[in-house]
N, C-alpha and C. Protein backbone atom coordinates (compact mmCIF):
# COMPACT_ATOMS: atom_id res chain seq x y z
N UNK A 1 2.67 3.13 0.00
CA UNK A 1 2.71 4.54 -0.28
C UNK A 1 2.48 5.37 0.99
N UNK A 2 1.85 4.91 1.62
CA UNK A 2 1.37 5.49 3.36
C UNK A 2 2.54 5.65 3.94
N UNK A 3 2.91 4.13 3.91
CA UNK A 3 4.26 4.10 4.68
C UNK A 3 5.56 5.15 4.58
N UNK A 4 5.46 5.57 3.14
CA UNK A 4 6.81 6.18 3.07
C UNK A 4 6.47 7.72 2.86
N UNK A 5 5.07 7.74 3.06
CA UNK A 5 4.58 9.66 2.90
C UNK A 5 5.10 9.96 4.88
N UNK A 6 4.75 8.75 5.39
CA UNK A 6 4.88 8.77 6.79
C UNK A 6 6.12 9.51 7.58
N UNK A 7 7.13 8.20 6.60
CA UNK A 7 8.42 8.80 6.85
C UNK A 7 8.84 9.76 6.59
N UNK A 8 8.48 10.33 5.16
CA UNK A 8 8.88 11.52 4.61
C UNK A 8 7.99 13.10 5.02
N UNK A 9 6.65 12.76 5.70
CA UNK A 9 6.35 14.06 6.56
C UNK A 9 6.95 13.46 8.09
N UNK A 10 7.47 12.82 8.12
CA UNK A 10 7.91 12.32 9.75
C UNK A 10 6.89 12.26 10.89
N UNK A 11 5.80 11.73 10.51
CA UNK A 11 4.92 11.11 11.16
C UNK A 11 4.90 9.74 12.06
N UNK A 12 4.44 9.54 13.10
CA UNK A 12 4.11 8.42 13.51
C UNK A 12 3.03 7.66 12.53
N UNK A 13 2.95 6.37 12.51
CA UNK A 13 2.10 5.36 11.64
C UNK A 13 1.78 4.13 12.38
N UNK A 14 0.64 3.82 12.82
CA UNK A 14 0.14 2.59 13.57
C UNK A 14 -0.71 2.20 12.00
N UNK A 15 0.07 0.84 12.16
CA UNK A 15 -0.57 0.07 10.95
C UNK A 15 -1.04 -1.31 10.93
N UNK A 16 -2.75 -1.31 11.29
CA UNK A 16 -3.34 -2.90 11.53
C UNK A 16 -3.79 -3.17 10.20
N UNK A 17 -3.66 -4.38 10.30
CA UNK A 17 -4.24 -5.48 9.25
C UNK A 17 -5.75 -5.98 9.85
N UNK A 18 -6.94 -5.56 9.18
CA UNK A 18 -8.00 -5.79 9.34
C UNK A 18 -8.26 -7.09 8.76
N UNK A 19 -9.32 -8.18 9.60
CA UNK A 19 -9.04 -9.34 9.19
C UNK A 19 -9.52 -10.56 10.63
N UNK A 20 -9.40 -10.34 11.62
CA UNK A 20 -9.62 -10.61 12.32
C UNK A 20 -10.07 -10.10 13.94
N UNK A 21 -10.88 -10.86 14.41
CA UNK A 21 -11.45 -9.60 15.82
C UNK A 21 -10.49 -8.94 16.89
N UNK A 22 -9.22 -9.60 16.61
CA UNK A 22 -7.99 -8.90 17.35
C UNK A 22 -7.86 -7.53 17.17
N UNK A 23 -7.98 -7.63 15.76
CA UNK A 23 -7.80 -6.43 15.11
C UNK A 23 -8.43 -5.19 14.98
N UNK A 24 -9.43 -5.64 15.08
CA UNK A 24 -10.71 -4.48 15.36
C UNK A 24 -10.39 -3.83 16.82
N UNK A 25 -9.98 -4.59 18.14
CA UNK A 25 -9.48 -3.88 19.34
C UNK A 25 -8.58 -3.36 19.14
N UNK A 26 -7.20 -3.82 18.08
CA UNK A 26 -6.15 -2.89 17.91
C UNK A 26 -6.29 -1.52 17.31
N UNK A 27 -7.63 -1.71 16.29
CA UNK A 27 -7.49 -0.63 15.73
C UNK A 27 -8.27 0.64 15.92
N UNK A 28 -9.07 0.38 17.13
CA UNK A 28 -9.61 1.28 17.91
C UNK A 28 -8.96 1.47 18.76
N UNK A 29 -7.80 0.82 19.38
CA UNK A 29 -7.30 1.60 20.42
C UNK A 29 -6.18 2.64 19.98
N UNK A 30 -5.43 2.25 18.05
CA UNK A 30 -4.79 2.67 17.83
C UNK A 30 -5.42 3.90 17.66
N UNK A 31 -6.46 4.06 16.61
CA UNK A 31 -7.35 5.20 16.36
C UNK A 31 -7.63 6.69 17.79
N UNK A 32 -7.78 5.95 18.85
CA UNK A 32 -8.54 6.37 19.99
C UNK A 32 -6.86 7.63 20.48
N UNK A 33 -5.98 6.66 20.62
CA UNK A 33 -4.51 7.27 20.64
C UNK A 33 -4.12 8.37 19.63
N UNK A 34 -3.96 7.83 18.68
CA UNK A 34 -3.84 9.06 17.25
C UNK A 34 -4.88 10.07 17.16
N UNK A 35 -5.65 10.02 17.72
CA UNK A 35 -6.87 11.07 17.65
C UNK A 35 -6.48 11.96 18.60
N UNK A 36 -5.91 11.63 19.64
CA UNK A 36 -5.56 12.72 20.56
C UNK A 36 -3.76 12.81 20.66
N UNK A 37 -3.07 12.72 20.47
CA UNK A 37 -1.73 12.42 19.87
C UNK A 37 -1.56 13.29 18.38
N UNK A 38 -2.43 12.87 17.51
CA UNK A 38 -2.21 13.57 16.52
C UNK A 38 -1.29 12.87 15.06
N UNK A 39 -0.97 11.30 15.40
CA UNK A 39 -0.26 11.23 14.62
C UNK A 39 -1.24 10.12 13.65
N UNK A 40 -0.69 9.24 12.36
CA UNK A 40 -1.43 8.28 11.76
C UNK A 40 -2.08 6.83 11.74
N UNK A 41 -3.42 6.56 11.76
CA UNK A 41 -2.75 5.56 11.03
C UNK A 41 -3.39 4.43 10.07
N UNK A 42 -3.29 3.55 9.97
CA UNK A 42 -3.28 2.95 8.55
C UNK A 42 -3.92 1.36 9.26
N UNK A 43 -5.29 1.86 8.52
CA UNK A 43 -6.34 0.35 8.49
C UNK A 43 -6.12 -0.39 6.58
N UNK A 44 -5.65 -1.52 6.70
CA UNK A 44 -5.50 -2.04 5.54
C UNK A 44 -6.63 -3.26 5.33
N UNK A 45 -6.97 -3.36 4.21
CA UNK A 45 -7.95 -4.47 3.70
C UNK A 45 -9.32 -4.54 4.45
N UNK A 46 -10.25 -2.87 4.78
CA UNK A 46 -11.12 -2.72 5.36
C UNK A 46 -12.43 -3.46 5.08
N UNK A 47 -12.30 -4.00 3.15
CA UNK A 47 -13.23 -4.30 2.73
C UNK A 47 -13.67 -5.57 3.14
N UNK A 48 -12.84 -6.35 4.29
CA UNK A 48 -13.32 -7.93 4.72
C UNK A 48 -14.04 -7.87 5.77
N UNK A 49 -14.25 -6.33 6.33
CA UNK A 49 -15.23 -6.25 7.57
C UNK A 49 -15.88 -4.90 7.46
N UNK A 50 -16.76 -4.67 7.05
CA UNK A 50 -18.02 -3.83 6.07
C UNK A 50 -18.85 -3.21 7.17
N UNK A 51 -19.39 -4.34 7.58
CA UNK A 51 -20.19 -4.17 9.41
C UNK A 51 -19.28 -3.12 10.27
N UNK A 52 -18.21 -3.90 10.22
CA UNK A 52 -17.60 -3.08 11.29
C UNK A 52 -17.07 -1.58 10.92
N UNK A 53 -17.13 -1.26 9.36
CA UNK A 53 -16.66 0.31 9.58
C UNK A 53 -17.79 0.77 9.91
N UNK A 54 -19.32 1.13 10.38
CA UNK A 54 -20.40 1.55 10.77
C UNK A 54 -19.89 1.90 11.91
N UNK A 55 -19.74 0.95 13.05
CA UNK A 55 -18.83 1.28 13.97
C UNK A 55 -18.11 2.19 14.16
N UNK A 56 -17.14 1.96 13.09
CA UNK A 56 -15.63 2.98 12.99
C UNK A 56 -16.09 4.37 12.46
N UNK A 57 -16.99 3.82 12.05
CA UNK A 57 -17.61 5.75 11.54
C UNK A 57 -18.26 6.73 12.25
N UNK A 58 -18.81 5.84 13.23
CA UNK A 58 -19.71 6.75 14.56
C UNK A 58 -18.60 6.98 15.86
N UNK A 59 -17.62 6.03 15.86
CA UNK A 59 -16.81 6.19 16.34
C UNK A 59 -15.64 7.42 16.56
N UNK A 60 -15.48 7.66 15.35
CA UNK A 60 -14.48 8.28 14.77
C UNK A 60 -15.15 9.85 15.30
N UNK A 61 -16.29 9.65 14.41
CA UNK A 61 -17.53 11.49 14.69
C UNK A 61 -17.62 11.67 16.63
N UNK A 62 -17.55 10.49 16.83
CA UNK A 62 -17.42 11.29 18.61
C UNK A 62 -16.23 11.57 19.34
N UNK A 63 -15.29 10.99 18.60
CA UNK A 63 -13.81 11.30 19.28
C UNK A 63 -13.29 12.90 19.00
N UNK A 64 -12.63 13.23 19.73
CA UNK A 64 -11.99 14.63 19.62
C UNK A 64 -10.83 14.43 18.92
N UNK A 65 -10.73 15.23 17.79
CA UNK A 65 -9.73 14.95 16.66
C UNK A 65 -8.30 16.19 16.89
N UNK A 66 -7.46 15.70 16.57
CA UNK A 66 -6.61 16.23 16.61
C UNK A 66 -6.21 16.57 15.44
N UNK A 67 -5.81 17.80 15.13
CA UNK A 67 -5.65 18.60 13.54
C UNK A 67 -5.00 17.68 12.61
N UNK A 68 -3.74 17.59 13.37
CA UNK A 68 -2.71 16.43 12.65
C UNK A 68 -3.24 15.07 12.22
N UNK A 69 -4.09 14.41 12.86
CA UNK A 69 -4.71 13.08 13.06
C UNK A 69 -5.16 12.85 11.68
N UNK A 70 -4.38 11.33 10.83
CA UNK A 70 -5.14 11.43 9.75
C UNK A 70 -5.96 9.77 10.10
N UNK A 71 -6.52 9.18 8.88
CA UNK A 71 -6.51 7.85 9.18
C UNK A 71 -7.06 7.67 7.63
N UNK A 72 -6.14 6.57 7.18
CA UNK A 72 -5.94 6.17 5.83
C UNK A 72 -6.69 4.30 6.21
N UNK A 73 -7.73 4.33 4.79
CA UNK A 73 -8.19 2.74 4.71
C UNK A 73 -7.69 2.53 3.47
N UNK A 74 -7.06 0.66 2.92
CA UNK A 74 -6.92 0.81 1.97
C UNK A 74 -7.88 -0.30 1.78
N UNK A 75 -8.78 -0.82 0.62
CA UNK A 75 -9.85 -1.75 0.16
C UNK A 75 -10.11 -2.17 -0.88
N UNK A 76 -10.32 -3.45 -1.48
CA UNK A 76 -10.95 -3.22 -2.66
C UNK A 76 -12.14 -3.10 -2.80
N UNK A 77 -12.49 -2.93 -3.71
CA UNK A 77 -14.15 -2.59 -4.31
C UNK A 77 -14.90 -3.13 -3.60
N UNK A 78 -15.59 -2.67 -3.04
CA UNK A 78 -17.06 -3.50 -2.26
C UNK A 78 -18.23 -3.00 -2.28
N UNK A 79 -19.54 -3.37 -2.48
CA UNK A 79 -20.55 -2.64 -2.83
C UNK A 79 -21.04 -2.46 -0.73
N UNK A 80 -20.23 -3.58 -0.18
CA UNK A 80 -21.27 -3.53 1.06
C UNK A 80 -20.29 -2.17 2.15
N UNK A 81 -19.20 -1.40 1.80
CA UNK A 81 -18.71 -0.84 1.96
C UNK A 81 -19.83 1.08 2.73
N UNK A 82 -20.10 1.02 3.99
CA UNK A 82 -20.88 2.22 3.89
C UNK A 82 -20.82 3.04 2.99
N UNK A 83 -21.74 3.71 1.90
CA UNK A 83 -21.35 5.07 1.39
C UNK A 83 -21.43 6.42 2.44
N UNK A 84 -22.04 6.29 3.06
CA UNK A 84 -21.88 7.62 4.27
C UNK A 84 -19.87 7.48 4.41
N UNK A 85 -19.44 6.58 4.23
CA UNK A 85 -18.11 6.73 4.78
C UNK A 85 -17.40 7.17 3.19
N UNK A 86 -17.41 6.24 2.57
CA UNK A 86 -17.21 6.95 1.31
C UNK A 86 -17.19 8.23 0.82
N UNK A 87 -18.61 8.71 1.24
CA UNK A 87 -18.67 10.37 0.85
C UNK A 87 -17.80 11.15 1.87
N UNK A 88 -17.58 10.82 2.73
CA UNK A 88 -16.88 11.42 3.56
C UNK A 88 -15.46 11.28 3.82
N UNK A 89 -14.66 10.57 2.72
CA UNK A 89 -13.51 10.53 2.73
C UNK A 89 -12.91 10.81 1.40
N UNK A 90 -11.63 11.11 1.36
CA UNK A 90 -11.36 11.37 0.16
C UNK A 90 -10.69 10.02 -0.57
N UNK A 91 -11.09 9.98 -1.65
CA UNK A 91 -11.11 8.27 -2.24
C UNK A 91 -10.00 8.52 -3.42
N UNK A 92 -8.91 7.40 -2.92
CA UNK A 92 -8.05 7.61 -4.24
C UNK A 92 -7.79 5.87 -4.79
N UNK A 93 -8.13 5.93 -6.33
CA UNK A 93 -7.91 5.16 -6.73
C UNK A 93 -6.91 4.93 -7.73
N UNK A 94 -6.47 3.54 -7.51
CA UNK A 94 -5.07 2.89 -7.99
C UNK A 94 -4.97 2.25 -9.30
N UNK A 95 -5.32 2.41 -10.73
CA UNK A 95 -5.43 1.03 -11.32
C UNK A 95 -4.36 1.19 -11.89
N UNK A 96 -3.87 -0.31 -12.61
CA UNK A 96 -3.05 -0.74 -13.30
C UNK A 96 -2.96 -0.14 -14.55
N UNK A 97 -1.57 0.57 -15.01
CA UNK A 97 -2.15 1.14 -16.53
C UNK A 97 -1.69 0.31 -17.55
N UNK A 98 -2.46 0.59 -18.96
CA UNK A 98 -2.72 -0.41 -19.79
C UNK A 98 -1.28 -0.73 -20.62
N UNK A 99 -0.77 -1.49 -20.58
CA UNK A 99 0.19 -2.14 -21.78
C UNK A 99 1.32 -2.14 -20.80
N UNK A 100 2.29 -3.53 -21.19
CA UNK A 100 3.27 -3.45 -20.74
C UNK A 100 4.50 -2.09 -20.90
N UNK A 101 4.37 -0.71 -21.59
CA UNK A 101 5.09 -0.14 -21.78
C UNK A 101 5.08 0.58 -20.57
N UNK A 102 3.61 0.82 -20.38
CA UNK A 102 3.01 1.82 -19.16
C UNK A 102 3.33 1.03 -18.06
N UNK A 103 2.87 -0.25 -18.02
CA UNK A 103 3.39 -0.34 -16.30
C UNK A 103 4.77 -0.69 -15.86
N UNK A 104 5.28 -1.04 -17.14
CA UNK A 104 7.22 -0.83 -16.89
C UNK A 104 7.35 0.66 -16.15
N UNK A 105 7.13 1.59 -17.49
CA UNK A 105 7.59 3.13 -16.68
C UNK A 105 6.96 3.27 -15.29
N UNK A 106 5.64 2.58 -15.07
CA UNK A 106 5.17 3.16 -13.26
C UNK A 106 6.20 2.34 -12.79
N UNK A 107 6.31 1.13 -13.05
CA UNK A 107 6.98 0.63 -12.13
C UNK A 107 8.01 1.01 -11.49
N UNK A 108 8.99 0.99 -12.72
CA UNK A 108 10.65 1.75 -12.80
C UNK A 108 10.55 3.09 -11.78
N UNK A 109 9.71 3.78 -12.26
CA UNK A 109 9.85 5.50 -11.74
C UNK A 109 9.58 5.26 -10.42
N UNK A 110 8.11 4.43 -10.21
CA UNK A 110 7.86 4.48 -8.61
C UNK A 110 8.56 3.71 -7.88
N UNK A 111 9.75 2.89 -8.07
CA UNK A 111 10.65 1.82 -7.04
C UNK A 111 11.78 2.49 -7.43
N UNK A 112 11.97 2.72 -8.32
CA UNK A 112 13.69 2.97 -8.52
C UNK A 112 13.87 4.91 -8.60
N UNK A 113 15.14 5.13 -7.76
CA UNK A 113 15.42 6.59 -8.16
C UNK A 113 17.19 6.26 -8.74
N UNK A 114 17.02 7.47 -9.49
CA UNK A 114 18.72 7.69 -10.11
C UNK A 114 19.88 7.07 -9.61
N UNK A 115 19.75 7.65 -8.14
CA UNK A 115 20.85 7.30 -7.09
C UNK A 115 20.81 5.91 -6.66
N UNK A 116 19.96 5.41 -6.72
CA UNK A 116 19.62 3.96 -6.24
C UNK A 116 20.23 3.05 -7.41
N UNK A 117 19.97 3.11 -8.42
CA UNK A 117 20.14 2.49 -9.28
C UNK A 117 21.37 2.75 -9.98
N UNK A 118 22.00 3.72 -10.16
CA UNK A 118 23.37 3.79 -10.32
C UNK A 118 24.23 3.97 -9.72
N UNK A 119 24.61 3.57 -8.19
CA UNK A 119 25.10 2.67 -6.95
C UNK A 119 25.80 1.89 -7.63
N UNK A 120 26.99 1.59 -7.83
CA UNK A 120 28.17 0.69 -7.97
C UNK A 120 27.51 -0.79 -7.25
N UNK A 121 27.79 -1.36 -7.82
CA UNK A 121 28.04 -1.92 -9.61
C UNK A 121 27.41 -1.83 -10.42
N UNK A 122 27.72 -2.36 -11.67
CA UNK A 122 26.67 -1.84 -12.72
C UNK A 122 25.14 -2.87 -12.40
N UNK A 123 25.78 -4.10 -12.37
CA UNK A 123 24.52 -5.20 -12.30
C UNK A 123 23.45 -4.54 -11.39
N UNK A 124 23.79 -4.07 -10.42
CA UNK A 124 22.72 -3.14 -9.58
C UNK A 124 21.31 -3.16 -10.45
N UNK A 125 21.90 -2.03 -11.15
CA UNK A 125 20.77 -1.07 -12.19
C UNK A 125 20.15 -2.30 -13.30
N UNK A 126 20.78 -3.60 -13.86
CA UNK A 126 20.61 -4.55 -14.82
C UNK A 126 19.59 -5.05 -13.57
N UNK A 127 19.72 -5.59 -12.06
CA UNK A 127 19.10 -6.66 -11.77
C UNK A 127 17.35 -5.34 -11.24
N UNK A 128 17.39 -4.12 -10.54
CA UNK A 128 16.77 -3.75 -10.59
C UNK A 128 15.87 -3.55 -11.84
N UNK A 129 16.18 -3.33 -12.86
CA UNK A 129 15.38 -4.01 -14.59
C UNK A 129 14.59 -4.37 -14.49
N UNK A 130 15.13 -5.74 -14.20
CA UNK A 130 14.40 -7.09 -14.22
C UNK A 130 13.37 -6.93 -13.01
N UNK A 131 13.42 -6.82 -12.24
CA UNK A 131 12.58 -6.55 -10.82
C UNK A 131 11.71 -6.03 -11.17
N UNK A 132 11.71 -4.82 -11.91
CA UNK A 132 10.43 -3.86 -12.51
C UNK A 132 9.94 -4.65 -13.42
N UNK A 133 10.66 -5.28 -14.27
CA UNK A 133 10.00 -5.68 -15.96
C UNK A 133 8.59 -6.73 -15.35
N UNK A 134 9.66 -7.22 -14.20
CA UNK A 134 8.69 -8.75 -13.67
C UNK A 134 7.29 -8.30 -13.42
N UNK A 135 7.43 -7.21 -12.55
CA UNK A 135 6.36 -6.64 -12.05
C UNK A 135 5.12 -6.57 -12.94
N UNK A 136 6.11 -5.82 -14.11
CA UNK A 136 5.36 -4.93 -15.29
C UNK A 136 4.30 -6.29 -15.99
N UNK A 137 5.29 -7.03 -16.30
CA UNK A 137 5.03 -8.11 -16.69
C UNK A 137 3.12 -9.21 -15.73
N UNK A 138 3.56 -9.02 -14.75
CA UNK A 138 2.69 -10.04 -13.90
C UNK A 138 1.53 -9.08 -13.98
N UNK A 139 1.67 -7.69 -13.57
CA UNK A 139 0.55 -6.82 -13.74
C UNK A 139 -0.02 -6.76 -15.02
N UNK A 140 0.27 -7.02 -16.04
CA UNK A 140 -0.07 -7.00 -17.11
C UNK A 140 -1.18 -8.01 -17.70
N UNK A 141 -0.07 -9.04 -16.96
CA UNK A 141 -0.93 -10.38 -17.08
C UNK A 141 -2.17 -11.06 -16.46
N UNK A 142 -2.49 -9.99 -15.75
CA UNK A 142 -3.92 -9.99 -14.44
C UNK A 142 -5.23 -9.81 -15.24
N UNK A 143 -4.59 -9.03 -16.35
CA UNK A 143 -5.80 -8.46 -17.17
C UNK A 143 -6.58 -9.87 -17.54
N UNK A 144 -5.83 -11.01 -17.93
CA UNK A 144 -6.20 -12.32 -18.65
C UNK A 144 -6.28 -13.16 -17.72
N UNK A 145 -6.63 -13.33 -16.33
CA UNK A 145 -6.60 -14.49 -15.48
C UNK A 145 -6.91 -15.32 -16.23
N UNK A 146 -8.49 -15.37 -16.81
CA UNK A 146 -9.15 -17.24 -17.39
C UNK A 146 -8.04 -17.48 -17.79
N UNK A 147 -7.72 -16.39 -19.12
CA UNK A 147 -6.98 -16.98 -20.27
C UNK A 147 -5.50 -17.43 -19.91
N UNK A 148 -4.73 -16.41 -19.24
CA UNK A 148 -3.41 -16.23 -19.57
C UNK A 148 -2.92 -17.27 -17.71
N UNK A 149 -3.43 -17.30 -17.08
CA UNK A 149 -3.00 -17.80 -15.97
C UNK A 149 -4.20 -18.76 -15.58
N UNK A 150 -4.21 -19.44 -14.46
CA UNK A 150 -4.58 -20.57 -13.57
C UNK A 150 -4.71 -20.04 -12.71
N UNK A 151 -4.48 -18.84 -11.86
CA UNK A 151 -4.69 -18.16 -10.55
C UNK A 151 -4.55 -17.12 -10.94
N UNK A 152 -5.04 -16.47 -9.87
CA UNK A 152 -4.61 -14.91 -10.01
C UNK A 152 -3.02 -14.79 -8.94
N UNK A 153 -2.35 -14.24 -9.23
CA UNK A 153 -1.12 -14.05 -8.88
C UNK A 153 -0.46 -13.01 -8.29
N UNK A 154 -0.62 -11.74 -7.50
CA UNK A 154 -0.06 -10.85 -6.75
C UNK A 154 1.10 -10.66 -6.85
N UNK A 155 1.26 -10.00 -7.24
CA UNK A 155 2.81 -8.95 -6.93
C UNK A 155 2.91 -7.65 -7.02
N UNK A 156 2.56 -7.18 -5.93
CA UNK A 156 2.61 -5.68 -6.19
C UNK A 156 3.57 -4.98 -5.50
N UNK A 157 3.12 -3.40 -5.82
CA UNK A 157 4.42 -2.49 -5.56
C UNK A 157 5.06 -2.79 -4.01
N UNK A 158 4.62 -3.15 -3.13
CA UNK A 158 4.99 -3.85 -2.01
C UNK A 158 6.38 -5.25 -1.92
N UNK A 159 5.71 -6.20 -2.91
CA UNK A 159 6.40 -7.22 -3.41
C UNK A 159 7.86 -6.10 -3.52
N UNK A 160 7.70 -5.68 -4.77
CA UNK A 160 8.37 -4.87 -5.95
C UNK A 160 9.44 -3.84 -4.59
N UNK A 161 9.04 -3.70 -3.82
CA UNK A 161 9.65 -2.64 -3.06
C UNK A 161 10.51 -3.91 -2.16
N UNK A 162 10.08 -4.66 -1.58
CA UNK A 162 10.98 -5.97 -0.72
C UNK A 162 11.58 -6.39 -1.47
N UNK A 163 11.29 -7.26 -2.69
CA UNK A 163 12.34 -7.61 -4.15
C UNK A 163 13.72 -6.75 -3.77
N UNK A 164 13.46 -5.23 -4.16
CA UNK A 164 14.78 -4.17 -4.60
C UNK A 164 15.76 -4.53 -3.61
N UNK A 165 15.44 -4.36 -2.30
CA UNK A 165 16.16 -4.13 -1.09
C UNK A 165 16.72 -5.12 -0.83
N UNK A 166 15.88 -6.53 -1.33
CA UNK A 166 16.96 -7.94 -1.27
C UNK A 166 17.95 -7.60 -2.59
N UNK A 167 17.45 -7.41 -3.25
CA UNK A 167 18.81 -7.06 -4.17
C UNK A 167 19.93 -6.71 -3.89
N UNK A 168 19.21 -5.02 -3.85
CA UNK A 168 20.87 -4.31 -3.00
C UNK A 168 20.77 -4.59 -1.58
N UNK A 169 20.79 -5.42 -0.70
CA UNK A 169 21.50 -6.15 0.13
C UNK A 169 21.88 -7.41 -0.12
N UNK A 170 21.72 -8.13 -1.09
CA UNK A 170 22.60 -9.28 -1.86
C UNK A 170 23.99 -8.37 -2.64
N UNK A 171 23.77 -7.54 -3.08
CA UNK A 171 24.92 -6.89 -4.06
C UNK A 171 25.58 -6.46 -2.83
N UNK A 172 25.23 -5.43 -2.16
CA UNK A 172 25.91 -4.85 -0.90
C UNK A 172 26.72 -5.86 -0.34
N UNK A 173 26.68 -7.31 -0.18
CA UNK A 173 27.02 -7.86 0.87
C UNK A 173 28.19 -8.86 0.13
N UNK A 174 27.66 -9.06 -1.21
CA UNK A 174 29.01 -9.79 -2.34
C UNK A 174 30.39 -8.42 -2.37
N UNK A 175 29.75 -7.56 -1.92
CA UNK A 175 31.17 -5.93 -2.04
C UNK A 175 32.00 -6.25 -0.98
C-alpha cells in the first residue's frame, strides 16, 4: 500500500527489510538522507528488532526534518514494541474481515480495477476471480490454523498483487 501511495503522490521510497544488522545501517542511512531530501521511506517488519527502534526514535527527534519527509513502519503486534513510539505515530491497523463474502469484496476491489479486468480477453477477468477468491479463501482460513490447516500459510495482498501481473503477462504474451 506504501508502495503504490508512493507512486501515486510521486514520491521517492527507500524500502529496507528489517531483520538483520545490515539493515539497521541501511536504514539509518536511508532515514538520515530522506530527512533532509524530503522524500520516503519504508521500514518493514520493525517488530523483530524492538531494541533497536529506541535508537530510531532518539534518532529520528535529533535529525532536522524535512516537511515532506515521511517514514512508514509496518509490524505485527508486539508488546516489546516502545510505546513512546507508538504514541507518537499514527497507527493504522489492517485486519482481515470476517466471512468469506467480505474478504472476496476487499480483495477484488483492492487488486482489481474495471479497466484491468475487462482488458481483452475475457479469461482475463475469469482468471483474475480466481486470484482473489484464492486469496479470500486462504485469509479466511487463518482464522482456524489448529483446526483447518497444519501451518499457518501467507498470502497476502502482496502475493495477490504479484499473482495478477503474472497473469496478465501470461495472457499478454499468449496475444
Amino acid at each position: 500500500m506504501v508502495d503504490d501511495l508512493a507512486k501515486t503522490k510521486m514520491k521517492k521510497l527507500a524500502s529496507v527489510a528489517i531483520g538483520s544488522p545490515e539493515a539497521f545501517e541501511e536504514a539509518e542511512s536511508a532515514i538520515k538522507l530522506a530527512a533532509r531530501s524530503g522524500s520516503w521511506v519504508l521500514l518493514k517488519n520493525v517488530h523483530l528488532a524492538p531494541t533497536w527502534l529506541v535508537e530510531l526514535e532518539k534518532m529520528v527527534y535529533k535529525l532536522q526534518l524535512n516537511n515532506n519527509f515521511r517514514l512508514f513502519l509496518t509490524m505485527e503486534l508486539n508488546p516489546k514494541v516502545p510505546s513512546t513510539l507508538i504514541r507518537s505515530s499514527r497507527v493504522l491497523m489492517f485486519e482481515p474481515p470476517q466471512g468469506i463474502k467480505a474478504a472476496l469484496l476487499r480483495s477484488y476491489n483492492h487488486a482489481t480495477s474495471k479497466e484491468r479486468s475487462d482488458t481483452k480477453p475475457a479469461q482475463r477477468a475469469k482468471m483474475h476471480f480466481i486470484a482473489c477468491w484464492f486469496n479470500a479463501v486462504v485469509q479466511e482460513r487463518l482464522r482456524y490454523t489448529p483446526i483447518g490447516w497444519s501451518k499457518v500459510y501467507e498470502f497476502n495482498q502482496s502475493d495477490q498483487n504479484c499473482l495478477l501481473k503474472c497473469i496478465d503477462e501470461w495472457i499478454d504474451s499468449m496475444g
